[in-house]
PDB file of N, CA and C in Angstrom:
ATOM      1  N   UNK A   1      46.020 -96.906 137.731  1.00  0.00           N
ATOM      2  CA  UNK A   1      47.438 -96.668 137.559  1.00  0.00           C
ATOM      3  C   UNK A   1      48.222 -97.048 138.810  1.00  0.00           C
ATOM      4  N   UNK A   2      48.149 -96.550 139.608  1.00  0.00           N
ATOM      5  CA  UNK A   2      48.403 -97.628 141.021  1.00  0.00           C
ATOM      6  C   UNK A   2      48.131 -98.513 141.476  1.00  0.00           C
ATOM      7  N   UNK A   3      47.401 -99.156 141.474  1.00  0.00           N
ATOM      8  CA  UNK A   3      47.230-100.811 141.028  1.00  0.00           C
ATOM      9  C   UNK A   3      48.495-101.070 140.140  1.00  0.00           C
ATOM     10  N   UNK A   4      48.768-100.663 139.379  1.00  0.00           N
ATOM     11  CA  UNK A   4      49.387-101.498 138.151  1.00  0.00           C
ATOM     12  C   UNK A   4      51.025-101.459 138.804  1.00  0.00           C
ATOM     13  N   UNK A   5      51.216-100.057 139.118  1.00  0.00           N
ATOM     14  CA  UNK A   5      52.764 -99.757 139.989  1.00  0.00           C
ATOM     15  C   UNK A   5      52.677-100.695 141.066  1.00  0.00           C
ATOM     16  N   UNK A   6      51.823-100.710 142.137  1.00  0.00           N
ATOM     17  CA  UNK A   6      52.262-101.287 143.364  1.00  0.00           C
ATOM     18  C   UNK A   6      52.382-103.348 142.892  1.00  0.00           C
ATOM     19  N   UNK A   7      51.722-103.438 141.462  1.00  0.00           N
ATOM     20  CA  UNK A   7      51.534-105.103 141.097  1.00  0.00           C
ATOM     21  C   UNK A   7      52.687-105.213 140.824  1.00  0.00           C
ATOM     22  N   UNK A   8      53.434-104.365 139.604  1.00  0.00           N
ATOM     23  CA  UNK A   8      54.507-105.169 139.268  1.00  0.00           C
ATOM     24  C   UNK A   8      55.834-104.735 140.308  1.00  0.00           C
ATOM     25  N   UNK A   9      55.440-103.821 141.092  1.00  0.00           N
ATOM     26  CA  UNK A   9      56.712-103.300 142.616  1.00  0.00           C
ATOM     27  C   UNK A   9      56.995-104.822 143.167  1.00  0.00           C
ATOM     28  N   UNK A  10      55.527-105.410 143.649  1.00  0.00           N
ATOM     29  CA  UNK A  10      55.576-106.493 144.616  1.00  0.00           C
ATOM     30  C   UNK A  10      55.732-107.389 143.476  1.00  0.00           C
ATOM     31  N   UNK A  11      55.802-107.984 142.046  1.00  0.00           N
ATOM     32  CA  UNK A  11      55.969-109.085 141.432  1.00  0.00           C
ATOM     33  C   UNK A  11      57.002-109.354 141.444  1.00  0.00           C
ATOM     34  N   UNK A  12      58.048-107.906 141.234  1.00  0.00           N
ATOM     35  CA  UNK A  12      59.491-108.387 141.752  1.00  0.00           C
ATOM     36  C   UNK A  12      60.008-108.215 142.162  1.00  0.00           C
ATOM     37  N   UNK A  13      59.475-107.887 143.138  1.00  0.00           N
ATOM     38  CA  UNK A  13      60.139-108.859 144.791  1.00  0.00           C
ATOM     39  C   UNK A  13      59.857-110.194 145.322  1.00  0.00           C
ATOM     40  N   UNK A  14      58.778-110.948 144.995  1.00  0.00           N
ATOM     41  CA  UNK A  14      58.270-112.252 145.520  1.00  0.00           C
ATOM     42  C   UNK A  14      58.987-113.186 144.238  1.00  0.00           C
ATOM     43  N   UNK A  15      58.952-114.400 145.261  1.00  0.00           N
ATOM     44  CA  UNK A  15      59.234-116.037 144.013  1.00  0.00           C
ATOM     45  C   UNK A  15      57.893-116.247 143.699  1.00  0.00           C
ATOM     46  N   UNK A  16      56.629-115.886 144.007  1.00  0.00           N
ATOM     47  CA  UNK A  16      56.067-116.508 143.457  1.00  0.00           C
ATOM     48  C   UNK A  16      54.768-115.036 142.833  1.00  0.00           C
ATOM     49  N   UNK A  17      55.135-114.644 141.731  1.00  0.00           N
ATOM     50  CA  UNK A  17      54.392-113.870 140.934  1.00  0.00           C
ATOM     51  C   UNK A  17      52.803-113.968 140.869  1.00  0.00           C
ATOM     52  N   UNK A  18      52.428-115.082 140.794  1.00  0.00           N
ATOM     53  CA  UNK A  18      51.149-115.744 140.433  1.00  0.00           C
ATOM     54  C   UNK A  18      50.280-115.393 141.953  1.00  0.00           C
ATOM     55  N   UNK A  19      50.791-115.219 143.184  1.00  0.00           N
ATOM     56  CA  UNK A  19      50.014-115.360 144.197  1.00  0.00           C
ATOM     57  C   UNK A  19      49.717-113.949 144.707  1.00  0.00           C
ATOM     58  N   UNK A  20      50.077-112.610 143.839  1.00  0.00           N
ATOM     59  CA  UNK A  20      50.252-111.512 144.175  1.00  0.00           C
ATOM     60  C   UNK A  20      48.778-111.197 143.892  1.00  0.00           C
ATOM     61  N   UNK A  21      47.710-110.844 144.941  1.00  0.00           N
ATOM     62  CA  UNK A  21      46.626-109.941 144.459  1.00  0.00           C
ATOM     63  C   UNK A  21      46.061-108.927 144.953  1.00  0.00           C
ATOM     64  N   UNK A  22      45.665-107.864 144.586  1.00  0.00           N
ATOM     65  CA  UNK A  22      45.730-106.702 145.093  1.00  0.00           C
ATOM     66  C   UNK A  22      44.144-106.472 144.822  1.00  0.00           C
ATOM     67  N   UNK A  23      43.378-105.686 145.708  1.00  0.00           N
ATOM     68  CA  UNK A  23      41.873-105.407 145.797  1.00  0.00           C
ATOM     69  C   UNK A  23      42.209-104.186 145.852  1.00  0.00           C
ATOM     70  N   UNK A  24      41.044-103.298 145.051  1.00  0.00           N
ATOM     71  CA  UNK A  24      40.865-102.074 145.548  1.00  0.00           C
ATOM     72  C   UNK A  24      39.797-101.654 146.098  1.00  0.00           C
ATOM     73  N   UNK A  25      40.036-100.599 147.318  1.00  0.00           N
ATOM     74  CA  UNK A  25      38.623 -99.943 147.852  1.00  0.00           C
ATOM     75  C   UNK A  25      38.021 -99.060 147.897  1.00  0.00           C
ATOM     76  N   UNK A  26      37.283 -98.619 147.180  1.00  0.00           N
ATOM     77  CA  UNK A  26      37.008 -97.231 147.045  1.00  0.00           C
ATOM     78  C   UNK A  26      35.909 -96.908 147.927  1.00  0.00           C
ATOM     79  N   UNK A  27      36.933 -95.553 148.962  1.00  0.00           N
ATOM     80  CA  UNK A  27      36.287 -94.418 149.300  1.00  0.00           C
ATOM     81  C   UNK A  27      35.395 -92.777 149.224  1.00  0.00           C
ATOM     82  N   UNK A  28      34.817 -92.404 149.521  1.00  0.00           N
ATOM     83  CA  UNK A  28      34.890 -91.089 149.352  1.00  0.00           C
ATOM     84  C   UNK A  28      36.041 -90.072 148.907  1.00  0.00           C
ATOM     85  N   UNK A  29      36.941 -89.917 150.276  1.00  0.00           N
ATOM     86  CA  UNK A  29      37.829 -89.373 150.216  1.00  0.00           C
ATOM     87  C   UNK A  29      39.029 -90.234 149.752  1.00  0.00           C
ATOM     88  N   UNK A  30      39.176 -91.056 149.833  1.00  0.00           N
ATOM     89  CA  UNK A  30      40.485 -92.260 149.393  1.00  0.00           C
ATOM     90  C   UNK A  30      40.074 -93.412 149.155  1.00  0.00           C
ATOM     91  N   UNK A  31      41.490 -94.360 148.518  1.00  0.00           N
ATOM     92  CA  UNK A  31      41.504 -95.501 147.848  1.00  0.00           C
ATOM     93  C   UNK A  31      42.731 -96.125 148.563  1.00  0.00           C
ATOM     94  N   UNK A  32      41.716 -97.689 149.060  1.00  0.00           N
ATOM     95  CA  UNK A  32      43.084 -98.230 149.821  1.00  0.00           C
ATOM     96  C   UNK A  32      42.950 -99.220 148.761  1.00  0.00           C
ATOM     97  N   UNK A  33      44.323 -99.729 148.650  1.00  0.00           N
ATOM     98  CA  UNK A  33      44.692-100.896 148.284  1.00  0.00           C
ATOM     99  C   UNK A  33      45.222-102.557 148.971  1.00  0.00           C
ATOM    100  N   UNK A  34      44.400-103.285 148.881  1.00  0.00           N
ATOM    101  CA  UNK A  34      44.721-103.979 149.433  1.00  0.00           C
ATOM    102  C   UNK A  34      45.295-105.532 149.357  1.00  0.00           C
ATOM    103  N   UNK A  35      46.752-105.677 149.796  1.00  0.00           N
ATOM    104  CA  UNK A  35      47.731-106.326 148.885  1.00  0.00           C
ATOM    105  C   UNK A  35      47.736-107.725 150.176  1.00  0.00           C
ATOM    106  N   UNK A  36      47.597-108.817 149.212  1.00  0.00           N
ATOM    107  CA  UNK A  36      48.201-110.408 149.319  1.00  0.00           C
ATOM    108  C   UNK A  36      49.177-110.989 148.418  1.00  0.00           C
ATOM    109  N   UNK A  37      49.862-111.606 149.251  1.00  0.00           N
ATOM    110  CA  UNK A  37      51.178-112.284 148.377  1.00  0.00           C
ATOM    111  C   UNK A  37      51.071-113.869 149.418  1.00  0.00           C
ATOM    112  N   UNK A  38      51.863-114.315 149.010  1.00  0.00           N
ATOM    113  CA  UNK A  38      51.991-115.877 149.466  1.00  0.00           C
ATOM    114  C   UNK A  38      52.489-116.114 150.944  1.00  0.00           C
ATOM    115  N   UNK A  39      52.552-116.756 152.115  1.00  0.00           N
ATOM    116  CA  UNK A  39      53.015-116.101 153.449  1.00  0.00           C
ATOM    117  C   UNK A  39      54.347-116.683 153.469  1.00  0.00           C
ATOM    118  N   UNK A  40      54.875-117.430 152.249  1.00  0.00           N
ATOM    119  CA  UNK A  40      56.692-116.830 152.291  1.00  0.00           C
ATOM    120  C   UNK A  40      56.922-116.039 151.687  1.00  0.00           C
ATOM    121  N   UNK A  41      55.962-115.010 150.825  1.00  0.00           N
ATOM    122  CA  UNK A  41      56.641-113.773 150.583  1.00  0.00           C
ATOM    123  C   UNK A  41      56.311-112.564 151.650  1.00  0.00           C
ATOM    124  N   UNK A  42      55.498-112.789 152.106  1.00  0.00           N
ATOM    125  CA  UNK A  42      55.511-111.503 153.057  1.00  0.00           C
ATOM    126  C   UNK A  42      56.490-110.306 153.691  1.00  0.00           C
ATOM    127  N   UNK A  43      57.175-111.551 154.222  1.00  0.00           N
ATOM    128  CA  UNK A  43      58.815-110.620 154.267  1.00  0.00           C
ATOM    129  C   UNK A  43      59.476-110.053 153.482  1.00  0.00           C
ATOM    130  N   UNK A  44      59.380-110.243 152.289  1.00  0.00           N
ATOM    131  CA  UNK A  44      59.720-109.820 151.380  1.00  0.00           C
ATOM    132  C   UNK A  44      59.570-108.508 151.441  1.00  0.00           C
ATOM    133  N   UNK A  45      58.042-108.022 151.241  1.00  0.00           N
ATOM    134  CA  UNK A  45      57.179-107.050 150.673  1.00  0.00           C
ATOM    135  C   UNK A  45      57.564-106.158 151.795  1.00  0.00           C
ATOM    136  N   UNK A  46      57.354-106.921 153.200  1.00  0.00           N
ATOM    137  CA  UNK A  46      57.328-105.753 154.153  1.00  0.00           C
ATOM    138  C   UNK A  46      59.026-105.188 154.202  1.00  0.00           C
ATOM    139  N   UNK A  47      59.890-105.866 154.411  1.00  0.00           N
ATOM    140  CA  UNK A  47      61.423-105.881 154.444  1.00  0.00           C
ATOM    141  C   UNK A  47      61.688-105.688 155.955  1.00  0.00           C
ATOM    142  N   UNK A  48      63.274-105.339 156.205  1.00  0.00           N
ATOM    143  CA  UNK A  48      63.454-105.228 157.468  1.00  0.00           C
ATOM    144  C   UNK A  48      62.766-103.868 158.088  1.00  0.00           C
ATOM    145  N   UNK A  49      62.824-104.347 159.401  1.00  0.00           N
ATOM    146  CA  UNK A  49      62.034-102.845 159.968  1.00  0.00           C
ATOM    147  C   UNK A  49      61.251-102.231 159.081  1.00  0.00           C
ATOM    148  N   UNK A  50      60.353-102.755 158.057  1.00  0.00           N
ATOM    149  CA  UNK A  50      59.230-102.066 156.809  1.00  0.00           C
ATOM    150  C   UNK A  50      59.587-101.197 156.185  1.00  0.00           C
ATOM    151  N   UNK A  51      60.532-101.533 156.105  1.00  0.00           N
ATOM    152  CA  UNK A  51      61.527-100.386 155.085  1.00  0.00           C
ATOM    153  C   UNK A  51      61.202-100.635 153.290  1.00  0.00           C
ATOM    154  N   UNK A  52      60.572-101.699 153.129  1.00  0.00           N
ATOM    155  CA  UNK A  52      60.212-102.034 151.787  1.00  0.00           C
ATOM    156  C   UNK A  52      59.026-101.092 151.757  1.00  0.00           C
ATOM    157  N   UNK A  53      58.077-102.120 152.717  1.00  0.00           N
ATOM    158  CA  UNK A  53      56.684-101.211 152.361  1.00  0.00           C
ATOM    159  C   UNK A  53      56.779-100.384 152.605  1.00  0.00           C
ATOM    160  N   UNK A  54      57.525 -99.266 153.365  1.00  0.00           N
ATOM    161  CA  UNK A  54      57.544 -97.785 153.538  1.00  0.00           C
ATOM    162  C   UNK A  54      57.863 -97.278 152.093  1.00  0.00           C
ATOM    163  N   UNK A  55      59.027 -97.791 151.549  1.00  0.00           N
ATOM    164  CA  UNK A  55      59.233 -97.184 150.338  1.00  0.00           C
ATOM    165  C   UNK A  55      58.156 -97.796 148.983  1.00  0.00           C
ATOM    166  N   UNK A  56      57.173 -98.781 149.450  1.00  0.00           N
ATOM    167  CA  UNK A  56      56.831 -98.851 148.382  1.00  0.00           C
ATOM    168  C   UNK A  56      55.211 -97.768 148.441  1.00  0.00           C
ATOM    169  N   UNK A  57      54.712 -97.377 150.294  1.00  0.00           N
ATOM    170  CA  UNK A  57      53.875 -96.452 150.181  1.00  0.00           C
ATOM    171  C   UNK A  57      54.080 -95.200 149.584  1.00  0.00           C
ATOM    172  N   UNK A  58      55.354 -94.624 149.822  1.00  0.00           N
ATOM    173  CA  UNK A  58      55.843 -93.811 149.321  1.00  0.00           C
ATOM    174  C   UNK A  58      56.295 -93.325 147.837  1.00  0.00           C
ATOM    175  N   UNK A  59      56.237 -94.336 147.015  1.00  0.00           N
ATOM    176  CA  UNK A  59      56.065 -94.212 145.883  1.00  0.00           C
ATOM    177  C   UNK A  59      54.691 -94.579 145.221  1.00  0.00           C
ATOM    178  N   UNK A  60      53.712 -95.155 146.426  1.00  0.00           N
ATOM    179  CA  UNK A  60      52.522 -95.289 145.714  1.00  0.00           C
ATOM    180  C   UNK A  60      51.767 -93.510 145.951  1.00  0.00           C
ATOM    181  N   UNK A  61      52.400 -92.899 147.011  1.00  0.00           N
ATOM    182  CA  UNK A  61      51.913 -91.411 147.476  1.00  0.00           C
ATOM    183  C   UNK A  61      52.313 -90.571 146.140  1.00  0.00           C
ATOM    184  N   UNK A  62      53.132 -91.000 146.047  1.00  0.00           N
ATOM    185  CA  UNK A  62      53.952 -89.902 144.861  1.00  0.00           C
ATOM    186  C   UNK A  62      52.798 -89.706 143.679  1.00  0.00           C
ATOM    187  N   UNK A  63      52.951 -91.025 143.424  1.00  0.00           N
ATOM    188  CA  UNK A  63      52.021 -91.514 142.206  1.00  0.00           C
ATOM    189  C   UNK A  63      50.412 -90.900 142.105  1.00  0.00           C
ATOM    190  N   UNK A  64      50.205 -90.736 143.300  1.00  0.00           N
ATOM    191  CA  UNK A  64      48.394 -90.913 143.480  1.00  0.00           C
ATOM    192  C   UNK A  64      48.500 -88.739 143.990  1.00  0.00           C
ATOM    193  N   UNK A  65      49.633 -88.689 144.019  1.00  0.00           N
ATOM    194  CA  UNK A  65      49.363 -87.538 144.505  1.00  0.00           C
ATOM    195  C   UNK A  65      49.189 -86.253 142.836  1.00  0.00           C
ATOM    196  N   UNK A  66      50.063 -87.166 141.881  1.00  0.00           N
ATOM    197  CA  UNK A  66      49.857 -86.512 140.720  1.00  0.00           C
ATOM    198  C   UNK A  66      48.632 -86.500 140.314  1.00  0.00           C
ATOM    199  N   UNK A  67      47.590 -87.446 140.467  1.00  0.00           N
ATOM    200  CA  UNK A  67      46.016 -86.950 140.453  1.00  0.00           C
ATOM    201  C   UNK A  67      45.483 -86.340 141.287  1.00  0.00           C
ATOM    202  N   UNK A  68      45.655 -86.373 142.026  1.00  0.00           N
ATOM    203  CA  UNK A  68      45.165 -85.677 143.583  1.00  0.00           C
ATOM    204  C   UNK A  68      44.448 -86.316 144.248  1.00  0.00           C
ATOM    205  N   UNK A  69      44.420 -87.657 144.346  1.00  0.00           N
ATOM    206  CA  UNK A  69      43.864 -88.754 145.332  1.00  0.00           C
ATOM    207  C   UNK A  69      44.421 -88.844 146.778  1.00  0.00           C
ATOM    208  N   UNK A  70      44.054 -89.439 147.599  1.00  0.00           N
ATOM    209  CA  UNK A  70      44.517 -89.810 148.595  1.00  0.00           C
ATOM    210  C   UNK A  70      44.811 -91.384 148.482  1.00  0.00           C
ATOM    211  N   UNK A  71      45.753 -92.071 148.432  1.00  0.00           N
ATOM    212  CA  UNK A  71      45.758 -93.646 148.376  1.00  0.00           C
ATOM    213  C   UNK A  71      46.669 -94.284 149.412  1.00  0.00           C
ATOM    214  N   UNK A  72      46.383 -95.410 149.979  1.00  0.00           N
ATOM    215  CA  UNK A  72      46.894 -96.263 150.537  1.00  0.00           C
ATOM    216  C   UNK A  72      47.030 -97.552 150.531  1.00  0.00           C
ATOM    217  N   UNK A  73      48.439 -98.459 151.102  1.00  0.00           N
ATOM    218  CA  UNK A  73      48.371 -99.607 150.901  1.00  0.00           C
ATOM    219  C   UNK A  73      48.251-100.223 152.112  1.00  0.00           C
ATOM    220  N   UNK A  74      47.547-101.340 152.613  1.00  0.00           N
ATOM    221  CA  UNK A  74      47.457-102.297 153.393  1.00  0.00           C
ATOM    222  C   UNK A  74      47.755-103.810 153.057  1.00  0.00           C
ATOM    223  N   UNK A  75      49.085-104.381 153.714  1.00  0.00           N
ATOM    224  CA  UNK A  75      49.096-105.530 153.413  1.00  0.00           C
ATOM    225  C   UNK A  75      48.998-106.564 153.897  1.00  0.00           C
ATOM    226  N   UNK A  76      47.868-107.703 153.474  1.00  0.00           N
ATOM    227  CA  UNK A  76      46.930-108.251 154.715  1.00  0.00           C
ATOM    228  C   UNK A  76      47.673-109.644 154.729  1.00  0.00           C
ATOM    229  N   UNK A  77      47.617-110.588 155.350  1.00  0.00           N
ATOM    230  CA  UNK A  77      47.838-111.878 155.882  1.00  0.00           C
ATOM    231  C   UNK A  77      47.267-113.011 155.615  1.00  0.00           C
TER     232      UNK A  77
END
């Protein structure tokens, strides 16, 4: 279910939909997620001062907290 929120969060925001892929990792205690997009969207995703990805961890917390997971996003390069 987070997978699916944080895919279509970042699909629209980027021009290019198709290059968005997200891995998951499962831990013991938590699940990171780990997000690629194209390296002209990057900026995008992160926004100014990471004010995107802050709000988009923050709604992935929300989300993961209604199961009682611990989850996180990392977005790699």
């Amino acid at each position: 279910m987070e997978k699916d929120l944080v895919e279509y969060i970042v699909k629209s925001l980027v021009d290019d939909p198709a290059s968005v892929l997200i891995s998951v990792v499962e831990g013991e205690k938590s699940t990171i997620l780990e997000l690629r997009v194209a390296p002209d969207d990057i900026g995008k995703v992160i926004g100014k001062h990471g004010r995107i990805a802050k709000a988009i961890r923050t709604l992935l917390q929300a989300a993961a907290a209604k199961s009682g997971k611990h989850t996180s996003l990392e977005i790699l390069d």
